[in-house]
PDB file of N, CA and C in Angstrom:
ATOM      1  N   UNK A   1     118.371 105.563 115.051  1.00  0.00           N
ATOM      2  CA  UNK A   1     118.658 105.103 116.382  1.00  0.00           C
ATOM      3  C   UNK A   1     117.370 104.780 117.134  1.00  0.00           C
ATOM      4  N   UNK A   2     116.526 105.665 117.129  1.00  0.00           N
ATOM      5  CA  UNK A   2     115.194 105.526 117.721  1.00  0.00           C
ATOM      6  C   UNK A   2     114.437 104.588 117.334  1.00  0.00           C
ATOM      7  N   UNK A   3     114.939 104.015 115.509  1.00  0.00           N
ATOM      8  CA  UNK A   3     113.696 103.001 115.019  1.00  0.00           C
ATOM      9  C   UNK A   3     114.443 101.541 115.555  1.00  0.00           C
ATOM     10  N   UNK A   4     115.588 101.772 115.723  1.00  0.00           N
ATOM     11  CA  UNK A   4     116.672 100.796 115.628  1.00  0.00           C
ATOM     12  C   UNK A   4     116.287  99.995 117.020  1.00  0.00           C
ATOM     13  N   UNK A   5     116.032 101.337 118.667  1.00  0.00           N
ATOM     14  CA  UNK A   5     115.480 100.730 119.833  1.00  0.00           C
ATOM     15  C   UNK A   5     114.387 100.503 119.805  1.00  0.00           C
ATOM     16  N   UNK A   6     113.336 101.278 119.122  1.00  0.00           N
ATOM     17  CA  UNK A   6     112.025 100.333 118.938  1.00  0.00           C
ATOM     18  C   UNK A   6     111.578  98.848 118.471  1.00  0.00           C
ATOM     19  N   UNK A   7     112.374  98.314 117.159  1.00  0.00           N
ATOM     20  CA  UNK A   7     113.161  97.677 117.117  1.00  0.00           C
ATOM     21  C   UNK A   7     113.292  95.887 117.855  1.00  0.00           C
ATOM     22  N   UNK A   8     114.320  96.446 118.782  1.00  0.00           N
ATOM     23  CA  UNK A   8     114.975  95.612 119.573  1.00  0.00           C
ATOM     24  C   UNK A   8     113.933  95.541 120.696  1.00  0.00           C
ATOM     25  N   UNK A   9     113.436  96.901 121.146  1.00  0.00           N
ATOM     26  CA  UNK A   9     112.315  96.470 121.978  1.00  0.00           C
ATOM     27  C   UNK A   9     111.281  95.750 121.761  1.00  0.00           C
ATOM     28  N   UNK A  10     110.667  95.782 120.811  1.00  0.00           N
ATOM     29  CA  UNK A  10     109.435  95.248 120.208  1.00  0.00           C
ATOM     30  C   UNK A  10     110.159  93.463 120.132  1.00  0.00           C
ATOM     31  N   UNK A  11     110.962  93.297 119.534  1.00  0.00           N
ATOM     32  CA  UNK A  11     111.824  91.802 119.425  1.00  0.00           C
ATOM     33  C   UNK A  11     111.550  91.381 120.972  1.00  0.00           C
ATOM     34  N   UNK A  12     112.477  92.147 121.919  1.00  0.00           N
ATOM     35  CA  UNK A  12     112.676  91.557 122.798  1.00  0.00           C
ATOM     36  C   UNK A  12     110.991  91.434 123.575  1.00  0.00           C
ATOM     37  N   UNK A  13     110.141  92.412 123.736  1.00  0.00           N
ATOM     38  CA  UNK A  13     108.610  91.906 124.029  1.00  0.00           C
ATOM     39  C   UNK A  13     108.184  90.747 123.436  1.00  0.00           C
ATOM     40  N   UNK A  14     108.520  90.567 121.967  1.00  0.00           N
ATOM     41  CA  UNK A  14     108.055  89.347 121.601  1.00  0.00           C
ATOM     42  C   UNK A  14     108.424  87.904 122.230  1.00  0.00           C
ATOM     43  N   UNK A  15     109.949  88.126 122.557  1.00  0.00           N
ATOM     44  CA  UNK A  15     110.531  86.878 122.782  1.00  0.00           C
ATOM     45  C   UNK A  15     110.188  86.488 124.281  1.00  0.00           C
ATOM     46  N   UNK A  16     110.240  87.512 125.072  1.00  0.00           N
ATOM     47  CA  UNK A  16     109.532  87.502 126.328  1.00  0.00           C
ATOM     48  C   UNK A  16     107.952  86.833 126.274  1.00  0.00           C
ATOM     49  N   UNK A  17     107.195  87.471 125.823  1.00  0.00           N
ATOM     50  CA  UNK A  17     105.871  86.808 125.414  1.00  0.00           C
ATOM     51  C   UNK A  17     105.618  85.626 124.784  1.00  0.00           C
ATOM     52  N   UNK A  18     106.764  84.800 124.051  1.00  0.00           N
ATOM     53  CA  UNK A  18     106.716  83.313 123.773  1.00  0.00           C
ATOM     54  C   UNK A  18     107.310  82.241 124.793  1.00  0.00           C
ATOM     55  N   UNK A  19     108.644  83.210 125.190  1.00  0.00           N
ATOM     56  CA  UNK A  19     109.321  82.449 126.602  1.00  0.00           C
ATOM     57  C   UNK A  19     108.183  82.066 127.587  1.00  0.00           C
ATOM     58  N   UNK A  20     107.185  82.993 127.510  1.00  0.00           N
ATOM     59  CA  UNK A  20     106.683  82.947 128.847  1.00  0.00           C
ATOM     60  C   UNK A  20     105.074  81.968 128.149  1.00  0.00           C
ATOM     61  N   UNK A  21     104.932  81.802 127.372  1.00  0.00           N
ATOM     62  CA  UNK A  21     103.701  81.129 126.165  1.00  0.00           C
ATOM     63  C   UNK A  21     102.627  82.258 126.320  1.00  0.00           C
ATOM     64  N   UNK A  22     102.695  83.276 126.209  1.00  0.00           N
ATOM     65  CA  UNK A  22     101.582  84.508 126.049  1.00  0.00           C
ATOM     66  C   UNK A  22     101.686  84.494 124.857  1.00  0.00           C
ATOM     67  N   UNK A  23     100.246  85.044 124.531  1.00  0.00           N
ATOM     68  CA  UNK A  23      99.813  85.645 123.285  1.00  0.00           C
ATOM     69  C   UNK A  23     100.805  86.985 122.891  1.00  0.00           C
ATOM     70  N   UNK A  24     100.732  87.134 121.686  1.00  0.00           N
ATOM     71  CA  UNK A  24     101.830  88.599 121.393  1.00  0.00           C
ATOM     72  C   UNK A  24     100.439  89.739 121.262  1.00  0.00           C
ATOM     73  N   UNK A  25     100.667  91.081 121.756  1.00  0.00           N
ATOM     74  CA  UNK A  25      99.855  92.038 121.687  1.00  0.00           C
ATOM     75  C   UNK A  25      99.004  92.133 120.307  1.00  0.00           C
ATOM     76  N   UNK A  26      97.870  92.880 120.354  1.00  0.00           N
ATOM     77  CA  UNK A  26      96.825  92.049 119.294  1.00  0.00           C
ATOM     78  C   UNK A  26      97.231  92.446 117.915  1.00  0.00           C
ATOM     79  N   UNK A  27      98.177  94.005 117.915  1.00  0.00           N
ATOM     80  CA  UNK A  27      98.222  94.734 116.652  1.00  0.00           C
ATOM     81  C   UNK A  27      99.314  93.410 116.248  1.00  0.00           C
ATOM     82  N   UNK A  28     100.251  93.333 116.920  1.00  0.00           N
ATOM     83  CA  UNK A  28     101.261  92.583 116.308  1.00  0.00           C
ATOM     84  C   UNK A  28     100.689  91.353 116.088  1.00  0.00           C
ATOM     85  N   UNK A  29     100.007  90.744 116.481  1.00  0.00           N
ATOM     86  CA  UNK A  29      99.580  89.517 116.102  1.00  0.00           C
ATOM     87  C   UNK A  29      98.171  89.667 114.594  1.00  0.00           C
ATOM     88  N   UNK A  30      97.546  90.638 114.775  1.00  0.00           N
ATOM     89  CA  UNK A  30      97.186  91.147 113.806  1.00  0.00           C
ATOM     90  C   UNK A  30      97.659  91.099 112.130  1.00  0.00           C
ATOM     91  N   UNK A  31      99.065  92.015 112.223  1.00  0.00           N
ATOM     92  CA  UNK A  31      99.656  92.060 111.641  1.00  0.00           C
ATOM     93  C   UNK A  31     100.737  91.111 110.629  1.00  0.00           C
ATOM     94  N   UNK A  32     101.333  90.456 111.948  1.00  0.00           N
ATOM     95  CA  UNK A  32     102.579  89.216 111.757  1.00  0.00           C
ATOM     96  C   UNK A  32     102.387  88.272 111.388  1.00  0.00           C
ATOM     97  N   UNK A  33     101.293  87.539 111.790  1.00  0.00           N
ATOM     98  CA  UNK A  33     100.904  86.408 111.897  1.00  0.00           C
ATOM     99  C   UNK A  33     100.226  85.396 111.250  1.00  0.00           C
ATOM    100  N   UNK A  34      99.859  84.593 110.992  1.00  0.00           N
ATOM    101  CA  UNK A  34      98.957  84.052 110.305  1.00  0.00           C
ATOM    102  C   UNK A  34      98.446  83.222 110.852  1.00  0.00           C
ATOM    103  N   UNK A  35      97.624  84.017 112.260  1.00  0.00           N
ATOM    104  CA  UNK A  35      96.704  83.115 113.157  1.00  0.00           C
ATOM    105  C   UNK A  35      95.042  83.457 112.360  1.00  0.00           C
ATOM    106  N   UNK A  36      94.186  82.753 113.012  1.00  0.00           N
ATOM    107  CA  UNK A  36      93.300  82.722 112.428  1.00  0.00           C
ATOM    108  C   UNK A  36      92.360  84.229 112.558  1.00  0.00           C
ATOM    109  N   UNK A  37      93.097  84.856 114.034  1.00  0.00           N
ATOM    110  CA  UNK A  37      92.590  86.701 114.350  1.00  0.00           C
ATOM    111  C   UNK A  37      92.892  87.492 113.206  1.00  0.00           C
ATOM    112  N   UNK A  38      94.307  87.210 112.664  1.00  0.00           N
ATOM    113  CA  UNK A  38      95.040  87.764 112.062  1.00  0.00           C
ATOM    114  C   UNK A  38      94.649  87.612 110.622  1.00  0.00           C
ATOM    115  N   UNK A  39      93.883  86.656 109.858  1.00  0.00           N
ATOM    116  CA  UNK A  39      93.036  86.257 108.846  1.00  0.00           C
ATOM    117  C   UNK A  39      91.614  87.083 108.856  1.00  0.00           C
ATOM    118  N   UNK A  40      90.898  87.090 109.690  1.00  0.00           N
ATOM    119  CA  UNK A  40      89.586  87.473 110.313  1.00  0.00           C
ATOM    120  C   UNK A  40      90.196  88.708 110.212  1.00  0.00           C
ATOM    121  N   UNK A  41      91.082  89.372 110.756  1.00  0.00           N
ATOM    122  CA  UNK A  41      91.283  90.969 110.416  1.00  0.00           C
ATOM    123  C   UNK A  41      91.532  91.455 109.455  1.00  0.00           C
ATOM    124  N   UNK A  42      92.587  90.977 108.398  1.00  0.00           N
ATOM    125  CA  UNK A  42      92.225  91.097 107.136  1.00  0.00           C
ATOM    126  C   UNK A  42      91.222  90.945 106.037  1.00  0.00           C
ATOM    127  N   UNK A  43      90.639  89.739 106.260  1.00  0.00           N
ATOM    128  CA  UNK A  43      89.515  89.332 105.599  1.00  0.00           C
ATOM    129  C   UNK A  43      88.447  90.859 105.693  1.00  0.00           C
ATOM    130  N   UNK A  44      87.957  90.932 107.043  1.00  0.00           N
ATOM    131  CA  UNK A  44      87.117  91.850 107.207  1.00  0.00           C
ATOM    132  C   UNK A  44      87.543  93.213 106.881  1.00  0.00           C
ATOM    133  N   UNK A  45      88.825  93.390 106.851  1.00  0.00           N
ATOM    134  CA  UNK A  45      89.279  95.298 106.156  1.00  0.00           C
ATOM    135  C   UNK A  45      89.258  94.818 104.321  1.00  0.00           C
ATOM    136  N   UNK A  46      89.154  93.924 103.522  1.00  0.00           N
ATOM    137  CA  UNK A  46      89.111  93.499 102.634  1.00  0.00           C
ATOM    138  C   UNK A  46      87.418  93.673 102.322  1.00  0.00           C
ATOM    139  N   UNK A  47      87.001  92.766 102.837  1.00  0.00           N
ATOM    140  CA  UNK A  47      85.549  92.771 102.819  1.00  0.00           C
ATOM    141  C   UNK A  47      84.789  94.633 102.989  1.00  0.00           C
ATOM    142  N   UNK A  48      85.093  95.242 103.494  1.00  0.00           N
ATOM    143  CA  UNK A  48      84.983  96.770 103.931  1.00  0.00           C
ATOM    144  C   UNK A  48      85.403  97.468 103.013  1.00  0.00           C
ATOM    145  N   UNK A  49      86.479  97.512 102.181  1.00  0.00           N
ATOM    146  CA  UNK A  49      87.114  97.941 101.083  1.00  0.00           C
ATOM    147  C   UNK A  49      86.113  97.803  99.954  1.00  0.00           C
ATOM    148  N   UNK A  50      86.137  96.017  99.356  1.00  0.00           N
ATOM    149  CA  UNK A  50      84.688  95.846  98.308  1.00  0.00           C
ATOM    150  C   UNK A  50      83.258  96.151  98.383  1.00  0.00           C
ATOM    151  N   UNK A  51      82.839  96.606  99.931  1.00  0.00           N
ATOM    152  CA  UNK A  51      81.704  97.371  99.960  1.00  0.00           C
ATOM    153  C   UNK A  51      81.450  98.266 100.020  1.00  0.00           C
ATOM    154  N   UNK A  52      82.460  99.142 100.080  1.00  0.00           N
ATOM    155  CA  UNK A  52      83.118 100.443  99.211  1.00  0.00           C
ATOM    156  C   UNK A  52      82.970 100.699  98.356  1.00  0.00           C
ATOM    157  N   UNK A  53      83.618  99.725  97.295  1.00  0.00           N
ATOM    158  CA  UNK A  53      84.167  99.988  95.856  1.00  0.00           C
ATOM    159  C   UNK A  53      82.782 100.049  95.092  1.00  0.00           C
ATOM    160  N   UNK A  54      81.840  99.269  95.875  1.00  0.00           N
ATOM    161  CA  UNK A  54      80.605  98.692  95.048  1.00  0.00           C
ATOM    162  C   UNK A  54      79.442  99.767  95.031  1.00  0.00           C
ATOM    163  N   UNK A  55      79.529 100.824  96.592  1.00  0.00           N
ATOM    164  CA  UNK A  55      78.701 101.215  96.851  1.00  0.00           C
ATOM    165  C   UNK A  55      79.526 102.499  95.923  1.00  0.00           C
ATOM    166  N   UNK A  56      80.435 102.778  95.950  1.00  0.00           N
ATOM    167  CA  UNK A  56      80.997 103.915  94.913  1.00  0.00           C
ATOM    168  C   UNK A  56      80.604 104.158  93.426  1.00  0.00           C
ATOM    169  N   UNK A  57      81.031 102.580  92.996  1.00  0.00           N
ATOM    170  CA  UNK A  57      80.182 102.720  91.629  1.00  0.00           C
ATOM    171  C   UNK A  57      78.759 102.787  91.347  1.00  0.00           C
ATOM    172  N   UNK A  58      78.273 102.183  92.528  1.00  0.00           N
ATOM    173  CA  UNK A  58      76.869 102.659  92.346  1.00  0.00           C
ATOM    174  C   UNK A  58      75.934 104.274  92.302  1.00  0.00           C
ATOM    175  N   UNK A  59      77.245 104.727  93.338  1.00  0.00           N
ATOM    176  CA  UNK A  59      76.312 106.292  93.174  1.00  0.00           C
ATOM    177  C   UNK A  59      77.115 107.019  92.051  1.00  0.00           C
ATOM    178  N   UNK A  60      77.710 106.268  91.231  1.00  0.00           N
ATOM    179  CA  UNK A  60      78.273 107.109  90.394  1.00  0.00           C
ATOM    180  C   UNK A  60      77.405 106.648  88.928  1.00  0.00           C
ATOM    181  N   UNK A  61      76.987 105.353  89.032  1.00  0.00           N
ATOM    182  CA  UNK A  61      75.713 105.514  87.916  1.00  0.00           C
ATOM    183  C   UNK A  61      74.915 106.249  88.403  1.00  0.00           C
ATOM    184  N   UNK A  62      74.172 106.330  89.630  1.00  0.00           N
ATOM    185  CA  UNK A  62      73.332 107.104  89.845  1.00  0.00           C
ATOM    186  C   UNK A  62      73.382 108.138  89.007  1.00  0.00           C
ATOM    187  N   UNK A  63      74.287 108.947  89.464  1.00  0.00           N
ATOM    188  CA  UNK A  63      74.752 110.057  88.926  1.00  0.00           C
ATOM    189  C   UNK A  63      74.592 110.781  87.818  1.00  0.00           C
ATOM    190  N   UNK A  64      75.168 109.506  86.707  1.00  0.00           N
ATOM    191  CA  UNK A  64      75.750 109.641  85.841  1.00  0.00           C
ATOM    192  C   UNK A  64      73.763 109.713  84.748  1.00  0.00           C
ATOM    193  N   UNK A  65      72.820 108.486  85.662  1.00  0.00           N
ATOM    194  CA  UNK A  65      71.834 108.769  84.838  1.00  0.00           C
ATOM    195  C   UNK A  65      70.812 109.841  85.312  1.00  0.00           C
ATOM    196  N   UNK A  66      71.145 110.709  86.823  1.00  0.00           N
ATOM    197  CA  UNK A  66      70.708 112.042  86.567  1.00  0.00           C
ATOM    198  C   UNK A  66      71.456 113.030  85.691  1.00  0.00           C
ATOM    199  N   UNK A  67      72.447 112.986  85.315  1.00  0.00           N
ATOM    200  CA  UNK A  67      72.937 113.999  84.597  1.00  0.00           C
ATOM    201  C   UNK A  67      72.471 113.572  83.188  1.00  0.00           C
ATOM    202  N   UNK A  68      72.564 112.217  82.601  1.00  0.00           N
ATOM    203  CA  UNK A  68      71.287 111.992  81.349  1.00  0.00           C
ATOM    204  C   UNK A  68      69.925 112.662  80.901  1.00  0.00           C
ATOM    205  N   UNK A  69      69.433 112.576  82.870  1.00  0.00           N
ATOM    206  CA  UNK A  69      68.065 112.885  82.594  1.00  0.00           C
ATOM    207  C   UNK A  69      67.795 114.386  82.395  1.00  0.00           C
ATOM    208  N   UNK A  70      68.827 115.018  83.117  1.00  0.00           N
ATOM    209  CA  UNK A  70      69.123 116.790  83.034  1.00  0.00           C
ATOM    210  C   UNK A  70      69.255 116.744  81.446  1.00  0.00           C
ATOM    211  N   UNK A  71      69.968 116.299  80.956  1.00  0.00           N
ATOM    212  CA  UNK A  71      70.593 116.337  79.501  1.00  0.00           C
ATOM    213  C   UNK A  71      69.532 116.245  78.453  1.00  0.00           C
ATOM    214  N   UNK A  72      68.740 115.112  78.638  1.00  0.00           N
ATOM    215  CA  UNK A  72      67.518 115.300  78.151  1.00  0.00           C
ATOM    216  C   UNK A  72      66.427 116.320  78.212  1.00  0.00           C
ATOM    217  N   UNK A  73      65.995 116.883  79.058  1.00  0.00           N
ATOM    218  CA  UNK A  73      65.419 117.515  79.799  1.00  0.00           C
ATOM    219  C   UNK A  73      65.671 118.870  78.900  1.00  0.00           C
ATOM    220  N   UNK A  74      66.481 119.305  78.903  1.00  0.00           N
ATOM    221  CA  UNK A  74      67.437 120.589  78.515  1.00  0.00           C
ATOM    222  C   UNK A  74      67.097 120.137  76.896  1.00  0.00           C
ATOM    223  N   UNK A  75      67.365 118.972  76.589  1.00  0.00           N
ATOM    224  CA  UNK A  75      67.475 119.067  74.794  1.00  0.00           C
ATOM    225  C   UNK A  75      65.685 119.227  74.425  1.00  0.00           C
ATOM    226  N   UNK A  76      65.021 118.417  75.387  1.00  0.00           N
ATOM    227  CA  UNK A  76      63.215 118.876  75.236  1.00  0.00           C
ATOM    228  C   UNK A  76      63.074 120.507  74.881  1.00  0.00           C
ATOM    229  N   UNK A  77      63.759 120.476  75.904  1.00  0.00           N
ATOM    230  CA  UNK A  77      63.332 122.575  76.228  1.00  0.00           C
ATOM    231  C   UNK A  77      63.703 123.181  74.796  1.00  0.00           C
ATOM    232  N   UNK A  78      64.972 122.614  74.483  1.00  0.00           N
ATOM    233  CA  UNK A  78      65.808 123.725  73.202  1.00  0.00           C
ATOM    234  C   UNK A  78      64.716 123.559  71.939  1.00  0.00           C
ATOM    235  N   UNK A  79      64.855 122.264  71.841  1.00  0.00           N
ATOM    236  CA  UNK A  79      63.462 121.881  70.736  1.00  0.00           C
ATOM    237  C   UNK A  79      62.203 122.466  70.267  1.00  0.00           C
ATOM    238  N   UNK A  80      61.828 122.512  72.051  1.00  0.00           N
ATOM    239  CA  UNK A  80      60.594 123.447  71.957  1.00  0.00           C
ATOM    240  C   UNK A  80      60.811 124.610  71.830  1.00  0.00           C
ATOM    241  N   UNK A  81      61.752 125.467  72.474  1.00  0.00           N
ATOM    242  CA  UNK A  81      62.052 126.611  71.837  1.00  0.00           C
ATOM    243  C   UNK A  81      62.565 127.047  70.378  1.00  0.00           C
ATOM    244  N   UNK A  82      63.021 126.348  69.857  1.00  0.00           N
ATOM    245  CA  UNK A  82      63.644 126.301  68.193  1.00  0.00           C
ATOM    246  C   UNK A  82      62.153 126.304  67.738  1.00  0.00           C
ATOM    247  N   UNK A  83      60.682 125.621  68.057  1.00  0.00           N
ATOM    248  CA  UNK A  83      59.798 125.093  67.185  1.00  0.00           C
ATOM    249  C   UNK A  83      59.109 126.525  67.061  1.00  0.00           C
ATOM    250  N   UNK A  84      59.007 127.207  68.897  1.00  0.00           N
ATOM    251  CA  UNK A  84      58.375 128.387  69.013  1.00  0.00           C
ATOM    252  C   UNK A  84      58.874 129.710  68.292  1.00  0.00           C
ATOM    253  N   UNK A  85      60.119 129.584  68.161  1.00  0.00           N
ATOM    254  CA  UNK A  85      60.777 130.935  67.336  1.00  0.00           C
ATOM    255  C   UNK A  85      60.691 130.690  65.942  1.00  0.00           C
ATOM    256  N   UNK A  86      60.694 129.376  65.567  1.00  0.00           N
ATOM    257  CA  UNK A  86      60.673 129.078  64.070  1.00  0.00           C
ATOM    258  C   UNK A  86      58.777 129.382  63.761  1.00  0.00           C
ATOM    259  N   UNK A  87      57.737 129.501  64.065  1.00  0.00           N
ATOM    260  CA  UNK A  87      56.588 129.610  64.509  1.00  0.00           C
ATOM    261  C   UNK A  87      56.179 131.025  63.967  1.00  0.00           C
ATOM    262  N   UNK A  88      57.234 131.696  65.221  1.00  0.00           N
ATOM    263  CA  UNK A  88      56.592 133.294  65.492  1.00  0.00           C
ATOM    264  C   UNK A  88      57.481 133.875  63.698  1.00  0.00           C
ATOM    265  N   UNK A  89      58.089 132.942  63.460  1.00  0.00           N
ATOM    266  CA  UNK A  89      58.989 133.510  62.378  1.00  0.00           C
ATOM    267  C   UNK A  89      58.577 133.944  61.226  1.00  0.00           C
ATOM    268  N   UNK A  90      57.623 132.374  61.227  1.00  0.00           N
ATOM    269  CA  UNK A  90      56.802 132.041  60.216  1.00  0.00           C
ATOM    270  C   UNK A  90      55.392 133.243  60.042  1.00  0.00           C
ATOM    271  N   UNK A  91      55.151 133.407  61.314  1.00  0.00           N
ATOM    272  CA  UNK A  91      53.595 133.744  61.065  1.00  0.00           C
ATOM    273  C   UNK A  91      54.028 135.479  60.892  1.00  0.00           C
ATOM    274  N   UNK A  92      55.047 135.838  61.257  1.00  0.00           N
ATOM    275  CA  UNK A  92      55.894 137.884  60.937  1.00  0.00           C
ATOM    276  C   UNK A  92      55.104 137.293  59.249  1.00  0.00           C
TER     277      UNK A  92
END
């Protein structure tokens, strides 16, 4: 019932606002329309989205080649330790 008068209200604002040659409020024109605001607002939440997506994957290589460099790092260490115990092993 409530969506039903929102609705009819929102209709009837609209039709009022063309009767009278006004612009329709910006969300709705935003939204509805395919004025050139209404392009420009999408475009730009589109555009905002892919510089998102881009800047996401980027810190996720980041990431991905510090956790390489840890990985490495760690396999240096084991190495050298395997060489030093194999060493002290040798020289008992």
């Amino acid at each position: 019932m409530v969506l039903l008068r929102r609705f009819r209200n929102r209709t009837l604002q609209e039709e009022t606002c063309r009767a009278r040659g006004m612009r329709l409020p910006y969300e709705w024109s935003a939204y509805y329309s395919t004025s050139r605001a209404g392009c420009a607002f999408f475009s730009t939440r589109i555009g905002a989205l892919e510089e998102d997506k881009a800047r996401s994957s980027r810190e996720y290589e980041d990431r991905i080649g510090e956790i390489e460099g840890e990985m490495d790092e760690s396999s240096a260490q084991l190495a050298l330790a395997r060489l030093d115990v194999s060493q002290r092993t040798a020289a008992l």
